[in-house]
C-alpha atoms as a PDB file:
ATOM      1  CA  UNK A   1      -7.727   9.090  40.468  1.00  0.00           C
ATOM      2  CA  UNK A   2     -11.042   8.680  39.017  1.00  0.00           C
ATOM      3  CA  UNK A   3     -10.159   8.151  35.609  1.00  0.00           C
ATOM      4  CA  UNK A   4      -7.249   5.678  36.127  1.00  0.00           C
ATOM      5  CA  UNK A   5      -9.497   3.592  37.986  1.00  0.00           C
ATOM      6  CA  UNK A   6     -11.976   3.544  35.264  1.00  0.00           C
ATOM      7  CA  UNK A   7      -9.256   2.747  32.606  1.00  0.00           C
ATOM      8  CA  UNK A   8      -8.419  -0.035  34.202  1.00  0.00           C
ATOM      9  CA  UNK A   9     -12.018  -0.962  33.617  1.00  0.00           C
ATOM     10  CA  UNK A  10     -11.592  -1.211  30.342  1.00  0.00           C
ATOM     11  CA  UNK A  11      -8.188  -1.970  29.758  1.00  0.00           C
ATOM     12  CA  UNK A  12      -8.590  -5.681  32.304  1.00  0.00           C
ATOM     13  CA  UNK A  13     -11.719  -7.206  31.757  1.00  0.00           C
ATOM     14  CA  UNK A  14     -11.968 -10.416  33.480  1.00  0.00           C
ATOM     15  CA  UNK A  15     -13.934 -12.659  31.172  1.00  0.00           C
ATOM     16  CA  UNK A  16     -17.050 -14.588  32.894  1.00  0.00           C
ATOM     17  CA  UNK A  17     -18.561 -17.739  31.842  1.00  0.00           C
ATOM     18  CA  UNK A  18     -19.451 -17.413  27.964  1.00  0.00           C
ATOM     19  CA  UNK A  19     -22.798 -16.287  27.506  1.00  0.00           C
ATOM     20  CA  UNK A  20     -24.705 -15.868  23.913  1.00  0.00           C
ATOM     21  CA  UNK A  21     -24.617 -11.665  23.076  1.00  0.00           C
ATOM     22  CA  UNK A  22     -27.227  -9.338  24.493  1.00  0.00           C
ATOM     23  CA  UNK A  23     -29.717  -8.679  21.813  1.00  0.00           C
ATOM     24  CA  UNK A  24     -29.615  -4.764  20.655  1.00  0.00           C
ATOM     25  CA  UNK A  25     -33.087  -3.727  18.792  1.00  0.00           C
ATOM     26  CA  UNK A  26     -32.366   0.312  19.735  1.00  0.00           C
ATOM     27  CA  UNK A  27     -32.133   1.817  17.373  1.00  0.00           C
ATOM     28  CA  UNK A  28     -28.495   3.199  16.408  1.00  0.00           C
ATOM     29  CA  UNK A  29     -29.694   7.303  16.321  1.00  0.00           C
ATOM     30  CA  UNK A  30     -31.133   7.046  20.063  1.00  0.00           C
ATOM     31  CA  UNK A  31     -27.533   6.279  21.083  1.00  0.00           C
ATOM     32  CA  UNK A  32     -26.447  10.203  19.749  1.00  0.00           C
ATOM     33  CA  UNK A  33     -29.510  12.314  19.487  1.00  0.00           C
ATOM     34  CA  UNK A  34     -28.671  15.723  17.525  1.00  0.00           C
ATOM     35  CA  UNK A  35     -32.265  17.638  17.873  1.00  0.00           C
ATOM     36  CA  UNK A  36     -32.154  21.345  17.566  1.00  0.00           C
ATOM     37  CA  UNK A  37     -32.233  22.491  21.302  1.00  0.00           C
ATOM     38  CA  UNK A  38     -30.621  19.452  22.780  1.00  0.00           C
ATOM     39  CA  UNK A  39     -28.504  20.407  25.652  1.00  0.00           C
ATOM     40  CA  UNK A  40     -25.477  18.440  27.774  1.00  0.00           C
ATOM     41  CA  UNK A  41     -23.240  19.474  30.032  1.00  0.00           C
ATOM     42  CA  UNK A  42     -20.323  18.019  31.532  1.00  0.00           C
ATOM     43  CA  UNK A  43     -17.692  17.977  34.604  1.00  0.00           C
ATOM     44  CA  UNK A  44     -14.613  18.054  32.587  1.00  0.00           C
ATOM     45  CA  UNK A  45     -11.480  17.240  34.689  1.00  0.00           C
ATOM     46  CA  UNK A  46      -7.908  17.333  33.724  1.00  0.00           C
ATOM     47  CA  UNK A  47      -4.927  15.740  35.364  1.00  0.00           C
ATOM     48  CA  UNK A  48      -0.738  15.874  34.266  1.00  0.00           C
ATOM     49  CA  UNK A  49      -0.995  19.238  33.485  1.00  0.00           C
ATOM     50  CA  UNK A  50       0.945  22.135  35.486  1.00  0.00           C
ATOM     51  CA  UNK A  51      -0.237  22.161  38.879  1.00  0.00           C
ATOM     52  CA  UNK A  52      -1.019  26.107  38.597  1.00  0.00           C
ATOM     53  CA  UNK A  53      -3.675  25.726  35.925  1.00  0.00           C
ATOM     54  CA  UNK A  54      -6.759  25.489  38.150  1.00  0.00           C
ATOM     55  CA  UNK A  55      -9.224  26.358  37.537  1.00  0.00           C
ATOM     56  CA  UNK A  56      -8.713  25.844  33.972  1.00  0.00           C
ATOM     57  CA  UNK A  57      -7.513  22.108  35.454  1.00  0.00           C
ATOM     58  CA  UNK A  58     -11.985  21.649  36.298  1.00  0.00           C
ATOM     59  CA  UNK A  59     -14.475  23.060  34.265  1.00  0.00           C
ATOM     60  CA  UNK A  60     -17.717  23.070  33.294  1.00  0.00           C
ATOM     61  CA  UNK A  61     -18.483  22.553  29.615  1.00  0.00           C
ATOM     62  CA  UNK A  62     -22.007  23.197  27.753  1.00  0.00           C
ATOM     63  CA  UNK A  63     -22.908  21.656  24.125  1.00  0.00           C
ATOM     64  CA  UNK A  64     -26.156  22.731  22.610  1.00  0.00           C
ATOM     65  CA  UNK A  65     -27.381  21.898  19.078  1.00  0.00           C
ATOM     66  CA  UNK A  66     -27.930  25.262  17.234  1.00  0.00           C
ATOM     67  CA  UNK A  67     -28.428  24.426  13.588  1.00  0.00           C
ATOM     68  CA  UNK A  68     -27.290  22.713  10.637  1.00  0.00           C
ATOM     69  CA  UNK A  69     -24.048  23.481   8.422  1.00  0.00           C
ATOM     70  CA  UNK A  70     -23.613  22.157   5.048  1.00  0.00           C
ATOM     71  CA  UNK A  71     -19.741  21.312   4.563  1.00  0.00           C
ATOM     72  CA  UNK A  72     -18.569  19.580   1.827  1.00  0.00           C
ATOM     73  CA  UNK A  73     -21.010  16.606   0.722  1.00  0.00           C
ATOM     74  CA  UNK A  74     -22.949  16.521   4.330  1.00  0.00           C
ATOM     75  CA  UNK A  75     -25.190  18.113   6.707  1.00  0.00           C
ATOM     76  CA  UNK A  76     -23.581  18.300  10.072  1.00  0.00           C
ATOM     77  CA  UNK A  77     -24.983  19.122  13.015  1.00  0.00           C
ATOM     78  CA  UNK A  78     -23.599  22.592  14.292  1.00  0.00           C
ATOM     79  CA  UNK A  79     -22.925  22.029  18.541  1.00  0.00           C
ATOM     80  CA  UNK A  80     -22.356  25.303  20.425  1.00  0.00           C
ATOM     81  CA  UNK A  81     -19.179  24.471  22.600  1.00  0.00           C
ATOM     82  CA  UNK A  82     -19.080  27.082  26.076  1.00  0.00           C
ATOM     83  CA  UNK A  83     -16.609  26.599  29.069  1.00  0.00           C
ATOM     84  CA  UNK A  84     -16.917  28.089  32.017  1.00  0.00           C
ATOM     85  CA  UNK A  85     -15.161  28.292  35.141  1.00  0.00           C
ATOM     86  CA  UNK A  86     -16.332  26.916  38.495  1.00  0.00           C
ATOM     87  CA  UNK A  87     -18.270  29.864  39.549  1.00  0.00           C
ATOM     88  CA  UNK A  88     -20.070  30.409  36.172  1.00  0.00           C
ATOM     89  CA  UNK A  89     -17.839  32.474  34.168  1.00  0.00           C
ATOM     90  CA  UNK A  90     -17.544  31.747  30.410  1.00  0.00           C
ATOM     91  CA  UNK A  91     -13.870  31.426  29.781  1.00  0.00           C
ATOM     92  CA  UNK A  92     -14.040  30.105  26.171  1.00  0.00           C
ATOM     93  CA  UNK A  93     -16.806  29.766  23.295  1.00  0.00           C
ATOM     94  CA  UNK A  94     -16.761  27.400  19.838  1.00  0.00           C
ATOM     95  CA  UNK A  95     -18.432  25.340  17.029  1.00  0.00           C
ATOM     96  CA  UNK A  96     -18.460  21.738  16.613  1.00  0.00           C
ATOM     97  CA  UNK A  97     -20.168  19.758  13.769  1.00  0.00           C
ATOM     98  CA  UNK A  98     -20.846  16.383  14.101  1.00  0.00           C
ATOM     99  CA  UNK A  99     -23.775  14.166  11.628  1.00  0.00           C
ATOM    100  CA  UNK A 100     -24.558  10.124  12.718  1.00  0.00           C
ATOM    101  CA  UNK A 101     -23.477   8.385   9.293  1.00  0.00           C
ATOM    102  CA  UNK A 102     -26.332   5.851   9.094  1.00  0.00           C
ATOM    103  CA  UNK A 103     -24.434   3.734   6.951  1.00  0.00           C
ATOM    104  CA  UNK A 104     -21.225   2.818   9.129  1.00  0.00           C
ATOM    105  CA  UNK A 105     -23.532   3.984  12.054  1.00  0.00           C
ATOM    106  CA  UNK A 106     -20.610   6.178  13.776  1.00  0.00           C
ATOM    107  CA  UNK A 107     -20.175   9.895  14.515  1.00  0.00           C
ATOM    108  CA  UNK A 108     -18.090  11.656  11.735  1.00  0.00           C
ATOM    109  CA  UNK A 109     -16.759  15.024  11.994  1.00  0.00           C
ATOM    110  CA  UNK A 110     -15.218  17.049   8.933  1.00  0.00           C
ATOM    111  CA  UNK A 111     -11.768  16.527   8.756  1.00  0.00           C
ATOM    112  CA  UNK A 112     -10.328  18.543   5.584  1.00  0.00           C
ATOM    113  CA  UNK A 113     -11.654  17.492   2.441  1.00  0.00           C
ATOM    114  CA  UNK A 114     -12.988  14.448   4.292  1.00  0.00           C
ATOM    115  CA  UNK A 115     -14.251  13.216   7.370  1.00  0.00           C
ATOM    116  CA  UNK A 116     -13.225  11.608  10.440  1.00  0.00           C
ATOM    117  CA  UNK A 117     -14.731   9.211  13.075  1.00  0.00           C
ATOM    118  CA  UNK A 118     -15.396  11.411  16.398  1.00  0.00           C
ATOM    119  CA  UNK A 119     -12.959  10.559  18.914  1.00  0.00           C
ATOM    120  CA  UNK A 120     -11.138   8.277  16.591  1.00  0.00           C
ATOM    121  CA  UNK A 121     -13.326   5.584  17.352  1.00  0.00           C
ATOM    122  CA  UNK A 122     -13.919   2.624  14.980  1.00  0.00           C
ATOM    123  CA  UNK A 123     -17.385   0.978  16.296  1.00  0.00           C
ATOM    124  CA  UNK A 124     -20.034   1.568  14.732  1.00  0.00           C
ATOM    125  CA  UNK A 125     -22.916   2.481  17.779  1.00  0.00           C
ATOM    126  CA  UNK A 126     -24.665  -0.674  15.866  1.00  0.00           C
ATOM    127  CA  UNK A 127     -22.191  -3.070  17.132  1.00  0.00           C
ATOM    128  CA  UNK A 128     -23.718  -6.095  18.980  1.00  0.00           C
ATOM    129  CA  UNK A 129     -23.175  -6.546  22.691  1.00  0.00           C
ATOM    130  CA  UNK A 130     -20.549  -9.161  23.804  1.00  0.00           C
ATOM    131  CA  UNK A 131     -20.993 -11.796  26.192  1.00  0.00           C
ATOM    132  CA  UNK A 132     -21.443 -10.046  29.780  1.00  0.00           C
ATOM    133  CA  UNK A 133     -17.672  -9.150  31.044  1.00  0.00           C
ATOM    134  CA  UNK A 134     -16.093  -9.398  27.480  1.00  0.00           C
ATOM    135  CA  UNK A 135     -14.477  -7.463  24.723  1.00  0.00           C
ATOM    136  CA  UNK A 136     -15.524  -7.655  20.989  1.00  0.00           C
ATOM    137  CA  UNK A 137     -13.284  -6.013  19.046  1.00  0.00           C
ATOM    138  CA  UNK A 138     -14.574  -4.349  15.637  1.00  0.00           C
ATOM    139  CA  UNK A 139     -11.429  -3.075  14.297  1.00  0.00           C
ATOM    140  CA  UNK A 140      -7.687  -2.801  15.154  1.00  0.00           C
ATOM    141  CA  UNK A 141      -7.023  -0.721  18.375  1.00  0.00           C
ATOM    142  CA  UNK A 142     -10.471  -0.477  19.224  1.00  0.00           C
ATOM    143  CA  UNK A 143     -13.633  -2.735  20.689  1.00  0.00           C
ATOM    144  CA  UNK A 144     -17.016  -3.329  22.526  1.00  0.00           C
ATOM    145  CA  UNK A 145     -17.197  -3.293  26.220  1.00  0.00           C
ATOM    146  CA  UNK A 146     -19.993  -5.623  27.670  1.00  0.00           C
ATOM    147  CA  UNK A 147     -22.403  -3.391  28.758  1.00  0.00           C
ATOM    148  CA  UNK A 148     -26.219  -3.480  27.732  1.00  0.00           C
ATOM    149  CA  UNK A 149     -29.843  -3.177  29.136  1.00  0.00           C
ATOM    150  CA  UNK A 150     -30.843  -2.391  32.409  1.00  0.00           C
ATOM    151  CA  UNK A 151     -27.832  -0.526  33.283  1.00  0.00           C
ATOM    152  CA  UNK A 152     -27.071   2.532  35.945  1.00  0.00           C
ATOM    153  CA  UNK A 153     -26.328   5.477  34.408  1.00  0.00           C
ATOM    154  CA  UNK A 154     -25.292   8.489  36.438  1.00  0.00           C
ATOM    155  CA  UNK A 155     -26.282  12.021  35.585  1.00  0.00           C
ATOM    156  CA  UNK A 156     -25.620  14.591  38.226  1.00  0.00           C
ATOM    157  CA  UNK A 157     -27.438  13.308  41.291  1.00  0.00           C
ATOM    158  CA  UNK A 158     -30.430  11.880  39.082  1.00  0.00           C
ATOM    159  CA  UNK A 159     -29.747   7.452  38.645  1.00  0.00           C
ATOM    160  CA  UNK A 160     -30.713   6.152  35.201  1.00  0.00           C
ATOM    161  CA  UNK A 161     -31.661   2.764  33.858  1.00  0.00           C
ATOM    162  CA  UNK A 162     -31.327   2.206  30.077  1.00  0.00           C
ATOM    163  CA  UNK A 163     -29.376   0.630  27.252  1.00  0.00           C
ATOM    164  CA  UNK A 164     -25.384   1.692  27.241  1.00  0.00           C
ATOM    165  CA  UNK A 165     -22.748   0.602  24.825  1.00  0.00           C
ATOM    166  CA  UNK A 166     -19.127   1.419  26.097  1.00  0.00           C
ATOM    167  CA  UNK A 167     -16.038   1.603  23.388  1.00  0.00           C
ATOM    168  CA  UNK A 168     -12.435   1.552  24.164  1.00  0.00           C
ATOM    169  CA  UNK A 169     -10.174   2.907  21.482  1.00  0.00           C
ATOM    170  CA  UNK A 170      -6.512   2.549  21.595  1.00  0.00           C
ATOM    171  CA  UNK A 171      -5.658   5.063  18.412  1.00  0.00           C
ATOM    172  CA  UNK A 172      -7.310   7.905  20.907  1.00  0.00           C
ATOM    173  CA  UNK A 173      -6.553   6.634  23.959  1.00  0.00           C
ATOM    174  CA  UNK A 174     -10.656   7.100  25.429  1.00  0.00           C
ATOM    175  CA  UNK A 175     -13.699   4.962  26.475  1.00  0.00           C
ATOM    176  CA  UNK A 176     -16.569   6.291  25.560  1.00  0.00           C
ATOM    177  CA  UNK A 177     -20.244   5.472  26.929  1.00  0.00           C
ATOM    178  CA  UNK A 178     -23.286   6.261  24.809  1.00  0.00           C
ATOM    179  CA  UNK A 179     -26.719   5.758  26.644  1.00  0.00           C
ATOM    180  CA  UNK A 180     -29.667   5.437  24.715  1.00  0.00           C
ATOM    181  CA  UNK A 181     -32.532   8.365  24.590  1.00  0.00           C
ATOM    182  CA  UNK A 182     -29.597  10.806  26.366  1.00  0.00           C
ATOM    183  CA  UNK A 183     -26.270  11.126  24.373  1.00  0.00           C
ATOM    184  CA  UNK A 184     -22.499  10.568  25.596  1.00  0.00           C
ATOM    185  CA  UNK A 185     -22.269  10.533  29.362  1.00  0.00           C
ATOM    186  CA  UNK A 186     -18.700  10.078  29.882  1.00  0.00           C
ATOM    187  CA  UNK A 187     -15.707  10.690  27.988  1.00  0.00           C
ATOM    188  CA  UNK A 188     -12.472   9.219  29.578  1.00  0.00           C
ATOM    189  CA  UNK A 189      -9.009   8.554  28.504  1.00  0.00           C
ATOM    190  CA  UNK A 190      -5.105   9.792  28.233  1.00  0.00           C
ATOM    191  CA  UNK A 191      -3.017  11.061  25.024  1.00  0.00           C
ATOM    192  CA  UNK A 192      -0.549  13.456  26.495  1.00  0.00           C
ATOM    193  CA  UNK A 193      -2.584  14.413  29.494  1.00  0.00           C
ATOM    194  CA  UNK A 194      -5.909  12.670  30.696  1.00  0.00           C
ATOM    195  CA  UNK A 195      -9.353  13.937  31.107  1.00  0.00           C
ATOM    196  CA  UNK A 196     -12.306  12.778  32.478  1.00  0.00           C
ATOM    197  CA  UNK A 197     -15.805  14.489  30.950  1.00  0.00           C
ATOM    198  CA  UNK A 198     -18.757  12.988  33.110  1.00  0.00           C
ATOM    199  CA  UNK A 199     -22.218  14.204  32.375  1.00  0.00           C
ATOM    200  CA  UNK A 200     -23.743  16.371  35.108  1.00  0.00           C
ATOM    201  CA  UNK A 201     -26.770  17.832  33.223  1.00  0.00           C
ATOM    202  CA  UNK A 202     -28.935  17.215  29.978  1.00  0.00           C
ATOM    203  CA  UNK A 203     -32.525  18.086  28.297  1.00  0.00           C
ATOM    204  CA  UNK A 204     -32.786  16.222  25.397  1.00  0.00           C
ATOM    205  CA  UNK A 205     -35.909  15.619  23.143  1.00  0.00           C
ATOM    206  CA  UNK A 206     -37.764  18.380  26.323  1.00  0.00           C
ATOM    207  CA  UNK A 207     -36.472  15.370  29.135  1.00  0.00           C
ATOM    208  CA  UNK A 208     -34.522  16.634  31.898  1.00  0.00           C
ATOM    209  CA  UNK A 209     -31.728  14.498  33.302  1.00  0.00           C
ATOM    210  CA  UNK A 210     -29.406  15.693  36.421  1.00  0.00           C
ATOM    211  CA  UNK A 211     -29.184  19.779  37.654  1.00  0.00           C
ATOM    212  CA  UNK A 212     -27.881  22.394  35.388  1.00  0.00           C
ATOM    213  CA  UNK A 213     -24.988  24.046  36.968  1.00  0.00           C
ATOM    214  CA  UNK A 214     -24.765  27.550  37.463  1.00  0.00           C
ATOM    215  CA  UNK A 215     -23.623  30.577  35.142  1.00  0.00           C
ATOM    216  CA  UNK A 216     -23.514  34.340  35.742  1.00  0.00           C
ATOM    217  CA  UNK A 217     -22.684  33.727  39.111  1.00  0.00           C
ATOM    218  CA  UNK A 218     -20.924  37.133  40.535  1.00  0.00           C
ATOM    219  CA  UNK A 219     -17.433  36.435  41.717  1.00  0.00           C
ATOM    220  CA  UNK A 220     -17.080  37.266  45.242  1.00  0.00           C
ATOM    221  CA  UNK A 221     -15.632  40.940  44.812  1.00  0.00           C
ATOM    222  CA  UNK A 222     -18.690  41.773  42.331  1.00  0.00           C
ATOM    223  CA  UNK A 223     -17.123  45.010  39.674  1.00  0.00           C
ATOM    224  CA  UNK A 224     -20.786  46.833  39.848  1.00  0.00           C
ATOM    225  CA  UNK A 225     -19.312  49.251  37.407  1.00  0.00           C
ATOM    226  CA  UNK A 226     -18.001  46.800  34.907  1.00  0.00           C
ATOM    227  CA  UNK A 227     -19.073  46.945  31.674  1.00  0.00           C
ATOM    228  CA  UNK A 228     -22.315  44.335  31.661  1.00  0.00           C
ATOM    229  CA  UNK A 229     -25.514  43.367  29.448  1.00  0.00           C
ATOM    230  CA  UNK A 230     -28.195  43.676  31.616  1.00  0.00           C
ATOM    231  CA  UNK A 231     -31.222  42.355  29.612  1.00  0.00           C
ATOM    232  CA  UNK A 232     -31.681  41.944  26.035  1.00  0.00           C
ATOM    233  CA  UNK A 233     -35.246  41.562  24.961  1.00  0.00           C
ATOM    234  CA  UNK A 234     -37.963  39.958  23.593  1.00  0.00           C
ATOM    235  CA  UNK A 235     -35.638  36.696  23.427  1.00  0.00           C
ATOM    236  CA  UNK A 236     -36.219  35.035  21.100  1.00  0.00           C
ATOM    237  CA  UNK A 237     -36.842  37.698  18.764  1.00  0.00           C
ATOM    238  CA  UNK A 238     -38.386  38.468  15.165  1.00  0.00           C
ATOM    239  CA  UNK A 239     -37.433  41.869  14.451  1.00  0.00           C
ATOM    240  CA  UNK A 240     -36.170  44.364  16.603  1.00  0.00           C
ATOM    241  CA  UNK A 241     -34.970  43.715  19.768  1.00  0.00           C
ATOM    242  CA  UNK A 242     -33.475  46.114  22.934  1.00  0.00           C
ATOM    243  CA  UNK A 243     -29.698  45.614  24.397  1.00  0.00           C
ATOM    244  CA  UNK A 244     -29.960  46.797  27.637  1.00  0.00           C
ATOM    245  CA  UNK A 245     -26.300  47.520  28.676  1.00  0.00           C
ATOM    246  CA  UNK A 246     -24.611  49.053  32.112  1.00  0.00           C
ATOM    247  CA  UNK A 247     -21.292  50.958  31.302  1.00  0.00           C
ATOM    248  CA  UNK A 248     -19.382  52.497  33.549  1.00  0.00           C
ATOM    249  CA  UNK A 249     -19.820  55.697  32.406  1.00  0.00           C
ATOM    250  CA  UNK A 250     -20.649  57.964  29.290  1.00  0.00           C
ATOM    251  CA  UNK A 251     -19.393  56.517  26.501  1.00  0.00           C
ATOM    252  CA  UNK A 252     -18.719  55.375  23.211  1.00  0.00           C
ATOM    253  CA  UNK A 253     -19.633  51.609  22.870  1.00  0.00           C
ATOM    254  CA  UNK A 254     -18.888  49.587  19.665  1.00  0.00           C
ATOM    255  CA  UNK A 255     -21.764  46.445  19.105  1.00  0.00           C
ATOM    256  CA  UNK A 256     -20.664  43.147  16.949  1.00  0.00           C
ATOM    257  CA  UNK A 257     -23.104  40.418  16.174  1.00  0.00           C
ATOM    258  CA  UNK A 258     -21.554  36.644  15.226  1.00  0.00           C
ATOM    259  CA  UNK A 259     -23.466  33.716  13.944  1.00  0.00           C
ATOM    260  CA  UNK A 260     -22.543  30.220  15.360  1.00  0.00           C
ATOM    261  CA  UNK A 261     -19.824  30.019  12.699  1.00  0.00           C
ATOM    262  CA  UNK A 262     -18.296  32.904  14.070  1.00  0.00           C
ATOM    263  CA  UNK A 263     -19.285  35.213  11.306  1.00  0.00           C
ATOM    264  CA  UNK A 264     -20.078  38.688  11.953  1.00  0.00           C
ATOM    265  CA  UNK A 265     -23.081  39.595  10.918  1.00  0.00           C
ATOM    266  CA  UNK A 266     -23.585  42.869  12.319  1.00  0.00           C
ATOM    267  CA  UNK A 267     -20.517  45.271  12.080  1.00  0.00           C
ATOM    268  CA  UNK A 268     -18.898  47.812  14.959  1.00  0.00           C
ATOM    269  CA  UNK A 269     -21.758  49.648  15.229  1.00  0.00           C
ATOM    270  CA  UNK A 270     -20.855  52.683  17.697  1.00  0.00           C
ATOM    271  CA  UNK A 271     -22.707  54.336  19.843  1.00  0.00           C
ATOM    272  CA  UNK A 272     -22.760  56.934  23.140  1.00  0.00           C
ATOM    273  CA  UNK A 273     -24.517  55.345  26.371  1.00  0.00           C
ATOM    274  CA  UNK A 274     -25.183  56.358  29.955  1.00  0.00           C
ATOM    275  CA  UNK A 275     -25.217  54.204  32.642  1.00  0.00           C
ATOM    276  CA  UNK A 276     -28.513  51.872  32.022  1.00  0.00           C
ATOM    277  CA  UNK A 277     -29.100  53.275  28.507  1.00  0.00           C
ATOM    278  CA  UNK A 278     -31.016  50.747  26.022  1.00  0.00           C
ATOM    279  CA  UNK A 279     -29.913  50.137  22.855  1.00  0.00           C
ATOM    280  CA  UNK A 280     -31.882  49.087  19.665  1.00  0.00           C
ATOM    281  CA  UNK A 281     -30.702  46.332  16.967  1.00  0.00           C
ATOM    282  CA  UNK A 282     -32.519  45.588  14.003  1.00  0.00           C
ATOM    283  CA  UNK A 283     -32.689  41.486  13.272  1.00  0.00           C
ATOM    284  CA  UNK A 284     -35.120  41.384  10.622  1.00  0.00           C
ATOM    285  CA  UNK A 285     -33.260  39.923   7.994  1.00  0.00           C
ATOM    286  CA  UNK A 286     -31.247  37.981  10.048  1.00  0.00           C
ATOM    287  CA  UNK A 287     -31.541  34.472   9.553  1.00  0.00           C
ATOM    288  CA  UNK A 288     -32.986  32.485  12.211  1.00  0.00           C
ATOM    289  CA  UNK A 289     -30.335  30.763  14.793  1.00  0.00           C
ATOM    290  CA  UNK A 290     -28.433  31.691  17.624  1.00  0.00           C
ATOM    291  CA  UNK A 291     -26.048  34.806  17.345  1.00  0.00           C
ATOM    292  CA  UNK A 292     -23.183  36.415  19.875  1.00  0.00           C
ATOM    293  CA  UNK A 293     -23.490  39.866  20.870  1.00  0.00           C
ATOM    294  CA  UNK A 294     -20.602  41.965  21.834  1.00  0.00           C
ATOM    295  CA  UNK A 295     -20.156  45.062  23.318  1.00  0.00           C
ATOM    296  CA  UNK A 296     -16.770  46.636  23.589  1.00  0.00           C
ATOM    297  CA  UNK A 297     -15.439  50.225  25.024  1.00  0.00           C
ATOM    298  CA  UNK A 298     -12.706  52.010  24.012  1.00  0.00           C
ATOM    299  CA  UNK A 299     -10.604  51.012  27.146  1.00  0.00           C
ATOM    300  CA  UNK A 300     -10.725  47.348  26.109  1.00  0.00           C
ATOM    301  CA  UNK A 301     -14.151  46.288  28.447  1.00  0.00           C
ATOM    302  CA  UNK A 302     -16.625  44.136  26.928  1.00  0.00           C
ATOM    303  CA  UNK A 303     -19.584  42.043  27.721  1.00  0.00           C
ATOM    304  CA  UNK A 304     -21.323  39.292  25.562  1.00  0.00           C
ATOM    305  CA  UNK A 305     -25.099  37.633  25.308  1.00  0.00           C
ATOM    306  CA  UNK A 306     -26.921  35.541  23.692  1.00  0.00           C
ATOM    307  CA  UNK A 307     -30.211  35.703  21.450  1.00  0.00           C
ATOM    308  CA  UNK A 308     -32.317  33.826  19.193  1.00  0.00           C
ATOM    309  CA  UNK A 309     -33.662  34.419  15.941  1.00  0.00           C
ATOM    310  CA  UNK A 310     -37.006  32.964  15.466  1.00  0.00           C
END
């Protein structure tokens, strides 16, 4: 197993000849870049879980950064959250919010009235290296693995060299490696089942890492008369836009618009279609971000996209 091997990586660290710590000048943000448009995607695997999950058991998980929330006292960054199956379908959709605290210099989340440290992590990303092969632990249950320049990181097929800072946390159960200029490239660890998230894909700051993997594939037994959103256009958009939708047959169609936050901002409309009939949405006053559409018929069929609001 992939991850138990790399748990073992950071749970036994055989100590090498003491060495003074790697000097870190990069700069603490470069470890977790949050720019509007920033995209990663992941190979998420899952193990001691019932053996009939698959393919829920490997998926493929998308994060883009969508916008900013205010909640509570801070300004988090709002992370669109997709999973999709192995041959492209989306199974599952959410929010995250996440902000770089620049004074402990670690990932907080909103937890309640408060805030918590992502992952349950206690290193700041501003925590010096250790001696090569060492630990350095920053607070109970968690520490510094002795990584640092120069290193391999893998994203997809592409090979990497650049700064990485590893942490092991014993409160979550994960080790965690941040790379600078590209994000989080693996997530691994165990707390009631284990999971392994390596990085397969990322454009961040408009550089490309690694192969995107494929969505809207058609399964292998296509339903041509299935409900479907053929186009929806110009994207992004200003004002009005066109929904280009496929039903099955003449019928009525009801059309619900959600921000990022889940909100709907555009109620049941309904409306009678024919097979490739175009429908028109009015976004003017919409502000800008990234919204849901869906289309539903009466018998229960529906079909989702995407669009931006300029």
């Amino acid at each position: 197993m992939r991850w138990f091997a790399l748990l073992l990586i950071f749970c036994v660290c055989v100590p090498l000849a003491a060495q003074d710590p790697i000097p870190d000048t990069t700069e603490v943000w470069r470890y977790f870049p949050l720019d509007m448009g920033d995209v990663w995607e992941y190979r998420a695997e899952f193990e001691l879980l019932p053996p009939d999950c698959f393919p829920a058991c490997v998926q493929n998980w998308r994060r883009t950064v969508v916008g900013d929330s205010v909640i509570g006292d801070f300004t988090y960054k709002t992370i669109l959250l997709e999973k999709f199956n192995l041959i492209g379908e989306e199974i599952d959709s959410s929010t995250e919010f996440y902000r770089l605290d620049t004074l402990s210099a670690e990932i907080r989340q909103p937890n309640g009235t408060g805030e918590m440290s992502y992952g349950g992590t206690r290193c700041g990303l501003d925590s010096p290296f250790p001696p090569e092969g060492e630990q350095m632990e920053c607070e109970p249950g968690s520490n510094v693995t002795g990584e640092g320049y120069d290193r391999q990181v893998e994203v997809g097929t592409d090979i990497v060299f650049t700064t990485v800072k590893s942490f092991w946390t014993l409160f979550f159960g994960g080790a965690f490696r941040f790379a600078a200029d590209i994000g989080m490239v693996s997530n691994v660890g165990c707390e009631g089942s284990c999971w392994d998230y390596q990085l397969i894909y990322a454009n961040v700051g408009g550089v490309t890492y690694g192969t995107p993997f494929p969505v809207g594939v058609e399964p292998e037994s296509p339903r041509s008369s299935a409900l479907r959103i053929t186009s929806a256009y110009p994207n992004p958009l200003t004002g009005r836009f066109l929904l280009d939708v496929a039903p099955t047959k003449p019928e009525a169609l009801k059309i619900n618009v959600y921000d990022v936050l889940g909100r709907r901002i555009h109620a049941g409309e309904e409306l009678v279609t024919i097979d490739g009939s175009s429908v028109g949405l009015d976004a003017t006053n919409w502000p800008r971000g990234l919204y849901l559409i869906r289309v539903t018929t009466a018998d229960g069929q529906t079909a989702t996209a995407r669009i931006t609001r300029q």
